[in-house]
N, C-alpha and C. Protein backbone atom coordinates (compact mmCIF):
# COMPACT_ATOMS: atom_id res chain seq x y z
N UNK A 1 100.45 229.16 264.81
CA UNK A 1 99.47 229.13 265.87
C UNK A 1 99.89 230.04 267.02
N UNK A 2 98.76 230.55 267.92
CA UNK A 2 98.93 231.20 269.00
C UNK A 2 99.04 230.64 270.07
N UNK A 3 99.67 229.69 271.07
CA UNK A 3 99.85 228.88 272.22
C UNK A 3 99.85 229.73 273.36
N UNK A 4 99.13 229.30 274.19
CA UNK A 4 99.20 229.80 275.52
C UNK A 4 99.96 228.87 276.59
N UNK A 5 100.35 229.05 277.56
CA UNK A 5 100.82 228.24 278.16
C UNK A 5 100.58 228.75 280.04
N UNK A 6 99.69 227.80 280.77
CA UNK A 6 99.17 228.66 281.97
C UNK A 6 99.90 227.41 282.99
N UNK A 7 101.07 228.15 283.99
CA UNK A 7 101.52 226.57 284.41
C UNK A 7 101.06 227.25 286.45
N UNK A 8 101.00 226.26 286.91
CA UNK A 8 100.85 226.30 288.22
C UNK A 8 100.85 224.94 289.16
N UNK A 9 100.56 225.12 290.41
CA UNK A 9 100.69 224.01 291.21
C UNK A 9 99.34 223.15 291.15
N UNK A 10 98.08 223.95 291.02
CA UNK A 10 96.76 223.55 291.05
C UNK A 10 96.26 222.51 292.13
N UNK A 11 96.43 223.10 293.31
CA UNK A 11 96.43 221.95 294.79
C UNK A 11 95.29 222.65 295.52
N UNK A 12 93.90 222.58 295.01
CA UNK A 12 92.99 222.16 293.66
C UNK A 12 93.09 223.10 293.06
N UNK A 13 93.31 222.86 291.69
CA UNK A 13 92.41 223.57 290.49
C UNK A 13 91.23 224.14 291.49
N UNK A 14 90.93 225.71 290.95
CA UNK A 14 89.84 226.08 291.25
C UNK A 14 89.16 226.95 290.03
N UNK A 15 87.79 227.79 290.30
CA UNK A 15 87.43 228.40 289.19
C UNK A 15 87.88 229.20 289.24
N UNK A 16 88.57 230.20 289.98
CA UNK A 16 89.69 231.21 289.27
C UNK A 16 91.02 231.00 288.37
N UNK A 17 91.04 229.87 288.64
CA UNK A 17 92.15 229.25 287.61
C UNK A 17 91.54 228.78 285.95
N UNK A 18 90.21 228.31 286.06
CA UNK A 18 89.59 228.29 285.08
C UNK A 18 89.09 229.68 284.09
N UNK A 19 88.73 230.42 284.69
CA UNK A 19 88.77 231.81 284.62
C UNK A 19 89.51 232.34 284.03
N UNK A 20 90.74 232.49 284.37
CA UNK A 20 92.14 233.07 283.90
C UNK A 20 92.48 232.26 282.75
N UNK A 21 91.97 231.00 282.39
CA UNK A 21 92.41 229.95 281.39
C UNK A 21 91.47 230.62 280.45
N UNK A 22 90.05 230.86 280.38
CA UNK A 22 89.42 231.47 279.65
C UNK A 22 89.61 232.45 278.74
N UNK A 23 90.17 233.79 280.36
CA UNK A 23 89.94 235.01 279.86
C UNK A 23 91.30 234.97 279.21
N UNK A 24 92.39 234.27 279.22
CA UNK A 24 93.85 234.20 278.39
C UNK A 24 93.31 233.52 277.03
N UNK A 25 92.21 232.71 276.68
CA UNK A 25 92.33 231.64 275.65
C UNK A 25 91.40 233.11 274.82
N UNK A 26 90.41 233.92 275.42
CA UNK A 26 89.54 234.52 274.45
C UNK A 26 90.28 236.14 274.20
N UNK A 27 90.99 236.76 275.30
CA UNK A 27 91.48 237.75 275.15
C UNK A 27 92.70 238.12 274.23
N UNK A 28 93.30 236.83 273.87
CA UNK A 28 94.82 236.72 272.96
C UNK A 28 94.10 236.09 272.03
N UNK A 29 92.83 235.59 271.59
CA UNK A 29 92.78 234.71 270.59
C UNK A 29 93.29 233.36 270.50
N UNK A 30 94.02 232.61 271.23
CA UNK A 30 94.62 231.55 271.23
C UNK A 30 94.20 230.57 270.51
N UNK A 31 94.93 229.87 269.61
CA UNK A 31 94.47 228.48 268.92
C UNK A 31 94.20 227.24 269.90
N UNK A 32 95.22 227.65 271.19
CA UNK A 32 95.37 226.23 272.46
C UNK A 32 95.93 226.71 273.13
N UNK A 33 95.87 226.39 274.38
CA UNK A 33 96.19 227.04 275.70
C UNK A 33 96.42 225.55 276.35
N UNK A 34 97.77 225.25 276.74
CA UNK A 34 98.28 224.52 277.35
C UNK A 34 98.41 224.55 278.81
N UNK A 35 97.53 223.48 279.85
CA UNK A 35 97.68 224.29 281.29
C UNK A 35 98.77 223.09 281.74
N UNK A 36 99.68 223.50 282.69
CA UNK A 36 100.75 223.09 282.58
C UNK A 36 101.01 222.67 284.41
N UNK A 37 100.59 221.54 284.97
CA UNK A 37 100.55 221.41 286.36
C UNK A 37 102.21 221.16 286.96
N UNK A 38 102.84 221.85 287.52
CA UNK A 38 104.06 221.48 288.39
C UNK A 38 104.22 220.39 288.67
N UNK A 39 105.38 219.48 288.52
CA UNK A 39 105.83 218.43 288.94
C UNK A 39 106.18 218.17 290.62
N UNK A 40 107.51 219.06 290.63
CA UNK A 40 107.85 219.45 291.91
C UNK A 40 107.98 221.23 291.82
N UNK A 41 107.45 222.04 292.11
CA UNK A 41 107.21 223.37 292.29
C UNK A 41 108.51 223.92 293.15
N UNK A 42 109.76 224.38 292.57
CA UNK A 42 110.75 225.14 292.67
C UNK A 42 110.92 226.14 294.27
N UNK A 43 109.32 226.62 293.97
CA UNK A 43 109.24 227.99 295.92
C UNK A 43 108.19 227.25 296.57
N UNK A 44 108.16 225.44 296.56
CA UNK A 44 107.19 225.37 298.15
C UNK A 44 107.67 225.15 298.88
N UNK A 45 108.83 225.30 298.79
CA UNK A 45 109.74 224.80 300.37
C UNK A 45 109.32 223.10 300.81
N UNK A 46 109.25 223.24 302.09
CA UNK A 46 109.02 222.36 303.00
C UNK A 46 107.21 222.28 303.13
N UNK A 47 106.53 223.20 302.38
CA UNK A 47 105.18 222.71 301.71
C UNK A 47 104.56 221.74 301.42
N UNK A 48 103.80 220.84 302.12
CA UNK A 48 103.83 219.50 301.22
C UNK A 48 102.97 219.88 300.11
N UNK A 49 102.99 218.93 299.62
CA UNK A 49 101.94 219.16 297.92
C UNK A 49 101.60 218.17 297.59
N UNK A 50 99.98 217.78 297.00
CA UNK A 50 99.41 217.02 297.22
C UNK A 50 99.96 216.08 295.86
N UNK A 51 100.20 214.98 295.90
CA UNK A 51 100.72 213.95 294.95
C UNK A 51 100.27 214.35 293.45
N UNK A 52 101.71 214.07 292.87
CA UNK A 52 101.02 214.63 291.23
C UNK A 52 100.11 214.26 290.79
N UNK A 53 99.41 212.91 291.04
CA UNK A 53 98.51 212.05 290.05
C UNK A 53 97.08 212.84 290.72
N UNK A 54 97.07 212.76 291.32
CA UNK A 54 95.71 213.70 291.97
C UNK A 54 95.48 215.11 291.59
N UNK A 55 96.68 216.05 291.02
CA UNK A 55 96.50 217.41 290.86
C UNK A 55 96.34 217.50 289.34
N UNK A 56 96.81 215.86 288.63
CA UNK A 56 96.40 216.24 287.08
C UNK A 56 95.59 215.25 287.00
N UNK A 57 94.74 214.26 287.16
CA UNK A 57 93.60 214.22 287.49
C UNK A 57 92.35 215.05 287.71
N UNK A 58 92.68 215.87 289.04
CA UNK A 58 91.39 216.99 288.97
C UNK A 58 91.68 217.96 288.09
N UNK A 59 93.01 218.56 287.50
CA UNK A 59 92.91 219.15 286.10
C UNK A 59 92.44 218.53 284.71
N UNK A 60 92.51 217.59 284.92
CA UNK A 60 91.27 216.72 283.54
C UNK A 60 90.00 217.14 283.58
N UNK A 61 89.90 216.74 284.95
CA UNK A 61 88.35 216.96 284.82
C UNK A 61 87.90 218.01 284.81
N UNK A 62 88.73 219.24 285.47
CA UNK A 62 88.71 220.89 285.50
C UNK A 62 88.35 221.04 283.78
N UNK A 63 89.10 221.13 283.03
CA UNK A 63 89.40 221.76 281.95
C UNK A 63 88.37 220.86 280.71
N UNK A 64 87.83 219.63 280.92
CA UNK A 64 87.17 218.68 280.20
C UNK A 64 85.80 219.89 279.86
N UNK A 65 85.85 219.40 278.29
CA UNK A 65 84.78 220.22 277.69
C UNK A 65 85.15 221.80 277.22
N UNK A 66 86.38 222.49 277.92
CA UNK A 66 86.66 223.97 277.34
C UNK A 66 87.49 223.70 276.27
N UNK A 67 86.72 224.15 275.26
CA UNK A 67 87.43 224.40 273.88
C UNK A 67 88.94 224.96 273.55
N UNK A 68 89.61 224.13 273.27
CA UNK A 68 90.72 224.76 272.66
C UNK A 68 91.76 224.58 274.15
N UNK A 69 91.47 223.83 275.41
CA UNK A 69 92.28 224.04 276.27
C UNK A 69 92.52 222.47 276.84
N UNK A 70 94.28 222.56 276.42
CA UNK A 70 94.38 220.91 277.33
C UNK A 70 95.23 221.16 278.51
N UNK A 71 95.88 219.95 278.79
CA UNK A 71 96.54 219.59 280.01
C UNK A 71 98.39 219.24 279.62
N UNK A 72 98.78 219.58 279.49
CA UNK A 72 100.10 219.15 279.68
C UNK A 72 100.80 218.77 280.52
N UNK A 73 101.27 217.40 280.11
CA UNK A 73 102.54 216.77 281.62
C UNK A 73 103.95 216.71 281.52
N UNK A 74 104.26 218.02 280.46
CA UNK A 74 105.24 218.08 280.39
C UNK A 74 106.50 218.52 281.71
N UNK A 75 105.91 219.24 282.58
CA UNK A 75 106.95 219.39 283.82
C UNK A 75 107.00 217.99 285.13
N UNK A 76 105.64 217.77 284.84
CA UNK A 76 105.19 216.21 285.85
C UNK A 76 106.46 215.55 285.26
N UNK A 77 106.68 215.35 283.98
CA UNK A 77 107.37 213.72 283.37
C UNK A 77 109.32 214.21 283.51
N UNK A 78 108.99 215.76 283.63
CA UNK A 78 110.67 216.35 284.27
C UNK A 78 110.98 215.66 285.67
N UNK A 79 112.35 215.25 286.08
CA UNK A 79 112.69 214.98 287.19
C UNK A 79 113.32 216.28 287.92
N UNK A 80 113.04 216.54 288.96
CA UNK A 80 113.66 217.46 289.79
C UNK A 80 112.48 219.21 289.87
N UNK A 81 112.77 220.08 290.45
CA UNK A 81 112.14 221.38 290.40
C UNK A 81 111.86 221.64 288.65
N UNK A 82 110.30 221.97 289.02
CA UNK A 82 110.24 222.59 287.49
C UNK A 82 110.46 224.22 287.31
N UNK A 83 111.43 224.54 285.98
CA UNK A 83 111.81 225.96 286.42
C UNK A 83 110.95 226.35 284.59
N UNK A 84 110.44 227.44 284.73
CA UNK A 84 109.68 227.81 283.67
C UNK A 84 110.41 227.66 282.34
N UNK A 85 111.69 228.06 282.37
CA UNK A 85 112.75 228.46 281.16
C UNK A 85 112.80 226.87 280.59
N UNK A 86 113.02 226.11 281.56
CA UNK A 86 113.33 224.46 280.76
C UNK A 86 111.82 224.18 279.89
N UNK A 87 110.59 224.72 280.70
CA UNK A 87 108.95 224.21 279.75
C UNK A 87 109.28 224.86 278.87
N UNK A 88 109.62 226.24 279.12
CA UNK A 88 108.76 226.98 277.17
C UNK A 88 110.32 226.42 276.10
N UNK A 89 111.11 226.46 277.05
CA UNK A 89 112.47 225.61 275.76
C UNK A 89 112.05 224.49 275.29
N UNK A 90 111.72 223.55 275.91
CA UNK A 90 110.99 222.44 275.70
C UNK A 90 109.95 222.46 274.56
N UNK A 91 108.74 223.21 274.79
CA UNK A 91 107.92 224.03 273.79
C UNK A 91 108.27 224.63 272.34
N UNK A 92 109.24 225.55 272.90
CA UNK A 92 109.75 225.94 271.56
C UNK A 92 109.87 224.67 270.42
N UNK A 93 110.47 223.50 271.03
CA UNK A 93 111.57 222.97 270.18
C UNK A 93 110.26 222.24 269.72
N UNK A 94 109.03 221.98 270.76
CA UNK A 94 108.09 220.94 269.85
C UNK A 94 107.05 222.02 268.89
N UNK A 95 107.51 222.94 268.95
CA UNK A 95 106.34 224.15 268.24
C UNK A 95 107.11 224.91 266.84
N UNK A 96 106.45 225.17 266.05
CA UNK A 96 107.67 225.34 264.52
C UNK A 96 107.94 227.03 264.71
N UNK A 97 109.15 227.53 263.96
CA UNK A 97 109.42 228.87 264.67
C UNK A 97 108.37 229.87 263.92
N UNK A 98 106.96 229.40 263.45
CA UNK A 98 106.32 231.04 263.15
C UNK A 98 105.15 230.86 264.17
N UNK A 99 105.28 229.68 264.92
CA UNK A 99 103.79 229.87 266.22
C UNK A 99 104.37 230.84 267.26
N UNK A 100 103.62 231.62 267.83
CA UNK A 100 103.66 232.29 269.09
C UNK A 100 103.82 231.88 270.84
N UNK A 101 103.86 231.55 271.54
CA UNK A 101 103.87 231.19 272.52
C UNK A 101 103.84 232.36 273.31
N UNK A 102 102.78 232.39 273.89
CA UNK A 102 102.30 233.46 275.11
C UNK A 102 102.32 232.41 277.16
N UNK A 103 103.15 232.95 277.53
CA UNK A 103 103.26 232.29 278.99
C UNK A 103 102.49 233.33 279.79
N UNK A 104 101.27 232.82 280.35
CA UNK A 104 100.63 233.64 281.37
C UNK A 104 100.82 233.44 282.45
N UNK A 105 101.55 234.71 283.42
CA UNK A 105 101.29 234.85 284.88
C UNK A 105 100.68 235.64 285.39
N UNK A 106 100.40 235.89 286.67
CA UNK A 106 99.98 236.83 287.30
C UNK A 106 100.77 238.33 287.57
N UNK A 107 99.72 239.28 287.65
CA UNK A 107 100.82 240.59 287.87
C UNK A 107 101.98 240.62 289.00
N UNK A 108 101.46 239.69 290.07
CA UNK A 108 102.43 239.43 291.07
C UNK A 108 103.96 239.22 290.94
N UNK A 109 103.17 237.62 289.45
CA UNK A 109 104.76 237.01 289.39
C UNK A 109 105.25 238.39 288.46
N UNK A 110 104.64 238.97 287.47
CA UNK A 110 105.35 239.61 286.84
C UNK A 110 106.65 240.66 287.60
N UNK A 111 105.96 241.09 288.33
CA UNK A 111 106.64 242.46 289.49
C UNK A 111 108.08 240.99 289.75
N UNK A 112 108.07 239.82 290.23
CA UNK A 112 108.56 239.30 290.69
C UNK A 112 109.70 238.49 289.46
N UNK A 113 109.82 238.18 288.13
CA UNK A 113 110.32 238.18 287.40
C UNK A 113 111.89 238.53 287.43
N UNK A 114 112.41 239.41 287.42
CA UNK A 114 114.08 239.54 287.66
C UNK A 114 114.63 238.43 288.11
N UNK A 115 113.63 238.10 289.60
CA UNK A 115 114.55 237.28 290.40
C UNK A 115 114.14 235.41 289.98
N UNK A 116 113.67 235.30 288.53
CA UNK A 116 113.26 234.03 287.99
C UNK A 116 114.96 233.90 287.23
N UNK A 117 114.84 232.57 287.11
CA UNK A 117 115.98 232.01 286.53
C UNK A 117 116.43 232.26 285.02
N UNK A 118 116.98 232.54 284.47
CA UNK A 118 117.37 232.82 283.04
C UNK A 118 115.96 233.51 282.37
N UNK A 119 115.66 234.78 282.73
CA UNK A 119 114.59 235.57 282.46
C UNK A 119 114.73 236.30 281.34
N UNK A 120 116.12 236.50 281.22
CA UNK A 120 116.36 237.13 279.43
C UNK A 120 115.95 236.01 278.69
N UNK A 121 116.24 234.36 279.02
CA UNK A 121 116.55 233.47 277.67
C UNK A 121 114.60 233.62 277.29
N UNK A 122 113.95 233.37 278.73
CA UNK A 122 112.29 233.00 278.90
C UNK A 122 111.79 234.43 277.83
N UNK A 123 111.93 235.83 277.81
CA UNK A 123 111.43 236.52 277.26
C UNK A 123 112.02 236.48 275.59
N UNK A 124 112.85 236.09 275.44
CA UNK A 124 113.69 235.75 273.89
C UNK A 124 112.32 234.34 273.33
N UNK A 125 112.25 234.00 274.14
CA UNK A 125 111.18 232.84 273.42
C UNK A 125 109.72 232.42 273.64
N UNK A 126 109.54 233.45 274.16
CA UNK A 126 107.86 233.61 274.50
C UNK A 126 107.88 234.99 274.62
N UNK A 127 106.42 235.59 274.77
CA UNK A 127 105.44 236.44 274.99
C UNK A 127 104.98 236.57 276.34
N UNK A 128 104.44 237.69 277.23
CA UNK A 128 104.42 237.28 278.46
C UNK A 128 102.49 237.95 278.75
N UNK A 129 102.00 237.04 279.03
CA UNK A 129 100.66 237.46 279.12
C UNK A 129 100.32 237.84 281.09
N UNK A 130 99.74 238.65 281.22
CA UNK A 130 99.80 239.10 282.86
C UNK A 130 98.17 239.41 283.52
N UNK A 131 97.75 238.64 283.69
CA UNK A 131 95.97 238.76 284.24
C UNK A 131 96.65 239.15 286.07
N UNK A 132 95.63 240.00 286.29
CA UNK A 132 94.90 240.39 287.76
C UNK A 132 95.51 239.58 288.09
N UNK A 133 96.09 240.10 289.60
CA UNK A 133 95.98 239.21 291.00
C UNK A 133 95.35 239.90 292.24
N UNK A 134 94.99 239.49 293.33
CA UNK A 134 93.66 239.95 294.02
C UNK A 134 95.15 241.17 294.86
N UNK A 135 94.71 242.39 295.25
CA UNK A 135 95.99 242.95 296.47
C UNK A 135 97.07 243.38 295.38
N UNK A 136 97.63 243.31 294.44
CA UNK A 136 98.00 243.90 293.10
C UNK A 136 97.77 244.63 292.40
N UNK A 137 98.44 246.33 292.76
CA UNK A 137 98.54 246.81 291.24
C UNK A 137 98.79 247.04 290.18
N UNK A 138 98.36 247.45 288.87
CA UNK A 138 98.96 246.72 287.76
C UNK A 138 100.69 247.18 287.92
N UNK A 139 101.34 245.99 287.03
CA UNK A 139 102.32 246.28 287.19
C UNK A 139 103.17 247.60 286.14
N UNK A 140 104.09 248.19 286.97
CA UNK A 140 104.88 248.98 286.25
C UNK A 140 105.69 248.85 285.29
N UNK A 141 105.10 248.43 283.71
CA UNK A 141 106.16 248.31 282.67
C UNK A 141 107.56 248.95 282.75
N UNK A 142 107.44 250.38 282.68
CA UNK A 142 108.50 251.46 282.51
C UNK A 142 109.88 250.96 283.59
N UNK A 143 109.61 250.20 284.78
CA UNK A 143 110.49 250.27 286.12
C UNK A 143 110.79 249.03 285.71
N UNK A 144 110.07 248.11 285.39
CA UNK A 144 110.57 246.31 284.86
C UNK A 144 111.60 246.58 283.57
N UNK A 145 111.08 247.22 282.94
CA UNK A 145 111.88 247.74 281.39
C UNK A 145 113.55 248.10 282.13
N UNK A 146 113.50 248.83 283.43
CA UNK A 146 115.23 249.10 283.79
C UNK A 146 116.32 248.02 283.99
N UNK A 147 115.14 247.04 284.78
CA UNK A 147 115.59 245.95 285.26
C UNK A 147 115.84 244.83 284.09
N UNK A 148 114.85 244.56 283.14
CA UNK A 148 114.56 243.71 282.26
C UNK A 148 114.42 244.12 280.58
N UNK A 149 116.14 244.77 280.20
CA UNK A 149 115.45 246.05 278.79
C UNK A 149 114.61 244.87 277.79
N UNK A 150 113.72 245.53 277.00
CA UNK A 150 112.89 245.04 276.17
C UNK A 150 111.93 244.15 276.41
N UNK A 151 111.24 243.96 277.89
CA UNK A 151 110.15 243.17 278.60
C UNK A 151 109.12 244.29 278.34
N UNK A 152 109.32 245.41 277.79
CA UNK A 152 107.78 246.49 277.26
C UNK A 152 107.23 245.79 275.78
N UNK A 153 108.09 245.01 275.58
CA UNK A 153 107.81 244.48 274.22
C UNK A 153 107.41 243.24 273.88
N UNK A 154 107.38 242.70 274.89
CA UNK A 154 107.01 240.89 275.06
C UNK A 154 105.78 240.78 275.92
N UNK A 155 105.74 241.71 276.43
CA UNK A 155 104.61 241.79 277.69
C UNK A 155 102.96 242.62 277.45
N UNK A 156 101.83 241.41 277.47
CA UNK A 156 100.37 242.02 277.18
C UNK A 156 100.06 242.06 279.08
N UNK A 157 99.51 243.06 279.15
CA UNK A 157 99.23 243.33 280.23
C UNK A 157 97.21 242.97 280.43
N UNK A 158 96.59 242.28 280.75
CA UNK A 158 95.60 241.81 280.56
C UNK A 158 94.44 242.54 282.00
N UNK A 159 93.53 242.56 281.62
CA UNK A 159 92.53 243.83 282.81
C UNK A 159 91.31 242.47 283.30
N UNK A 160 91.56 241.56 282.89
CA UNK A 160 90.77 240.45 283.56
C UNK A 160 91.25 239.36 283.30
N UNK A 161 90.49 237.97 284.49
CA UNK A 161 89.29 238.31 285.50
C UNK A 161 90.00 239.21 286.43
N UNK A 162 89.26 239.31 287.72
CA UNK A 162 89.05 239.79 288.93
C UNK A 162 88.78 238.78 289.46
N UNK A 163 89.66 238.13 290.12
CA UNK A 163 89.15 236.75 290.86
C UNK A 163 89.94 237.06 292.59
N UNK A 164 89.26 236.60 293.31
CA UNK A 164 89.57 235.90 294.62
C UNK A 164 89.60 234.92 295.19
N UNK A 165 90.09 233.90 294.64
CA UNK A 165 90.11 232.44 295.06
C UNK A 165 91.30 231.72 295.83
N UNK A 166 91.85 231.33 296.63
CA UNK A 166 92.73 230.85 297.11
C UNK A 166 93.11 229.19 297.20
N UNK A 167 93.94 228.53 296.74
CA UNK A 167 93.93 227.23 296.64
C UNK A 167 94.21 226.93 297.87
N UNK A 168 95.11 227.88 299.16
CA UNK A 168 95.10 227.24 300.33
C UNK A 168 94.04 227.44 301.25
N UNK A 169 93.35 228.75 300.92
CA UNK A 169 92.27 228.47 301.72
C UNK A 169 91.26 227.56 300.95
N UNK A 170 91.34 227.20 300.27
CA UNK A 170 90.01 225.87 299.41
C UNK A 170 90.85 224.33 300.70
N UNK A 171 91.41 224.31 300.46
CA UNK A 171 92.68 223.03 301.19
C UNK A 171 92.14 223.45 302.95
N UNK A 172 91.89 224.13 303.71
CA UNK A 172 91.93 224.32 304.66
C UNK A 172 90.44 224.55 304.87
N UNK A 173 89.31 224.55 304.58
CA UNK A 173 88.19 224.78 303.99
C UNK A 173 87.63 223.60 304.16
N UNK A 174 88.59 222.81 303.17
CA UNK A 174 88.10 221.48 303.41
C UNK A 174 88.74 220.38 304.28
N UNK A 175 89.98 220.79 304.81
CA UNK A 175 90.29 220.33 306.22
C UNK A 175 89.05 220.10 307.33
N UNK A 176 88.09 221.65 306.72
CA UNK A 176 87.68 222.20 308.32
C UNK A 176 86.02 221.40 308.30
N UNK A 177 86.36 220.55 306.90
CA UNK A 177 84.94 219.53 306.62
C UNK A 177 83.84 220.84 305.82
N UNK A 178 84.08 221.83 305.57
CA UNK A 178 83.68 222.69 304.92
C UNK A 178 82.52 222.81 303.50
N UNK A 179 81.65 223.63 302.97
CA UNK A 179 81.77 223.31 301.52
C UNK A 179 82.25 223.77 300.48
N UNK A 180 83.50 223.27 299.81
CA UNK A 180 83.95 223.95 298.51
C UNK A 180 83.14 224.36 297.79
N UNK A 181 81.75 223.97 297.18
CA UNK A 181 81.47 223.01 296.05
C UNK A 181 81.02 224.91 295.19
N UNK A 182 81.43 225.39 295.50
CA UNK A 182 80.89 227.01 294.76
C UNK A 182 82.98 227.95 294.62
N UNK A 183 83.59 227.50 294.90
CA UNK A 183 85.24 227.58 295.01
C UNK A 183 86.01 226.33 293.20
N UNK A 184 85.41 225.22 293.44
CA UNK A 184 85.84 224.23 292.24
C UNK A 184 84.84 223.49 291.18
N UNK A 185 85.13 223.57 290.55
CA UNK A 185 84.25 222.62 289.86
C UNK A 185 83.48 220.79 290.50
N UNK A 186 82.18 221.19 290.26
CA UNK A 186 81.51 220.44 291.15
C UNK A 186 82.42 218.61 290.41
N UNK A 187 82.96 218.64 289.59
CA UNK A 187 83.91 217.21 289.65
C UNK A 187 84.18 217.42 290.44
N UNK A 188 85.74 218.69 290.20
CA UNK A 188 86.62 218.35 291.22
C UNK A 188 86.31 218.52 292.50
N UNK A 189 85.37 219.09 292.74
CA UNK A 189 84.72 218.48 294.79
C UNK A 189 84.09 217.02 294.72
N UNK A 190 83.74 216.80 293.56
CA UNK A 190 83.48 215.27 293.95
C UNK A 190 84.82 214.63 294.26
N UNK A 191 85.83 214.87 293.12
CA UNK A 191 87.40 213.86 293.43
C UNK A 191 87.81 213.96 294.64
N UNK A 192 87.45 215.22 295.09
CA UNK A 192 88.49 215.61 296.47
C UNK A 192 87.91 214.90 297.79
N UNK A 193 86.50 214.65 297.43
CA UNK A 193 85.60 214.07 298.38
C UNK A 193 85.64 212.57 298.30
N UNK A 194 85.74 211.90 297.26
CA UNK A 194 85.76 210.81 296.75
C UNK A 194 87.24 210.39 297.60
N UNK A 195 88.87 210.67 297.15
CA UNK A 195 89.64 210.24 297.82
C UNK A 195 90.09 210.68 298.83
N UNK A 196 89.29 211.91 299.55
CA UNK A 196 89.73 212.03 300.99
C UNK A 196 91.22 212.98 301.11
N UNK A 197 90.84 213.65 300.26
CA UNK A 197 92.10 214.88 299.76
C UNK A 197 91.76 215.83 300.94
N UNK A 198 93.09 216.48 301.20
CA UNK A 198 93.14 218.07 302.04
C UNK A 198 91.84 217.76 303.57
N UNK A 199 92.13 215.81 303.91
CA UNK A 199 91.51 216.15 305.29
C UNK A 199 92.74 215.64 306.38
């Protein structure tokens, strides 16, 4: 099988995140695309972040009905910072060695990669899939290749979506009593409205 694996903070899920789940599940072919919500997120600092049960919650209901795409709680049920290299190891070991595993980030994180934690072991056992980020140009294989030899070879460089969505401005948006409801899926503005999230 072809596995995708799309992990983030999702503090909300929005439709650019749905988007990118798409255009990764139809552009690679994927058998399943695993979206993978942060437990405790490694770079928010002193960030608060909105309680796990609420961010995979509105990812249920985000992703409910898209074919071929679930939810995984595999970094939620980790104790401590989730660091990418421990999920797809994790993965590996529950996936048999002729499936694929493709980890999608953004061109951002890609440029940003070196400075990720055991980034040789992460490219030895996955595939690296790289969609648009808004203010990003594509990234430079040839200059990552100095830094990272043989990341020209693990790495699909992907030309969509084109999205502009921001999860902190959606959060501040709706601080400001705002309307999301064209930013998330009209659930998840009901959930967020329903328990009184991001006021």
């Amino acid at each position: 099988m072809k596995i995708g694996v799309l992990g983030g903070t999702f503090d909300p899920v929005h439709r650019g995140h749905i988007m990118v789940a798409e255009a990764a599940r139809d552009s690679l072919s994927l058998d399943r695309l695993l979206v993978v919500p942060a437990g405790q997120p490694p770079f928010k600092g002193d960030e608060p972040v909105t309680p796990a049960e609420h961010r995979l919650a509105m990812l249920r209901l985000a992703v409910a009905g898209m074919p071929g795409v679930e939810v995984s709680t595999i970094e939620m049920e980790r104790p401590g910072p989730s660091y990418t290299v421990d999920t797809i190891a994790e993965l590996s070991e529950q996936y048999g060695e002729d499936d694929e595993i493709y980890f999608v980030i953004g061109w951002d994180s890609l440029e940003q990669l070196p400075g990720w934690r055991e980034t040789e072991r992460i490219l030895g056992m996955c595939k690296l899939a790289a969609v648009p980020r808004p203010g990003w140009e594509k990234p430079d294989v040839p200059a990552l290749e100095e830094k990272l030899p043989g990341i020209s070879q693990r790495v699909v460089l992907l030309d969509k979506p084109h999205v502009d969505i921001s999860a902190s401005a959606i959060r501040k948006m709706a601080a400001d009593g705002k309307s999301i409801e064209s930013l998330v899926p009209e659930s998840v503005a009901e959930y967020i409205k329903e328990h009184k999230l991001y006021t």
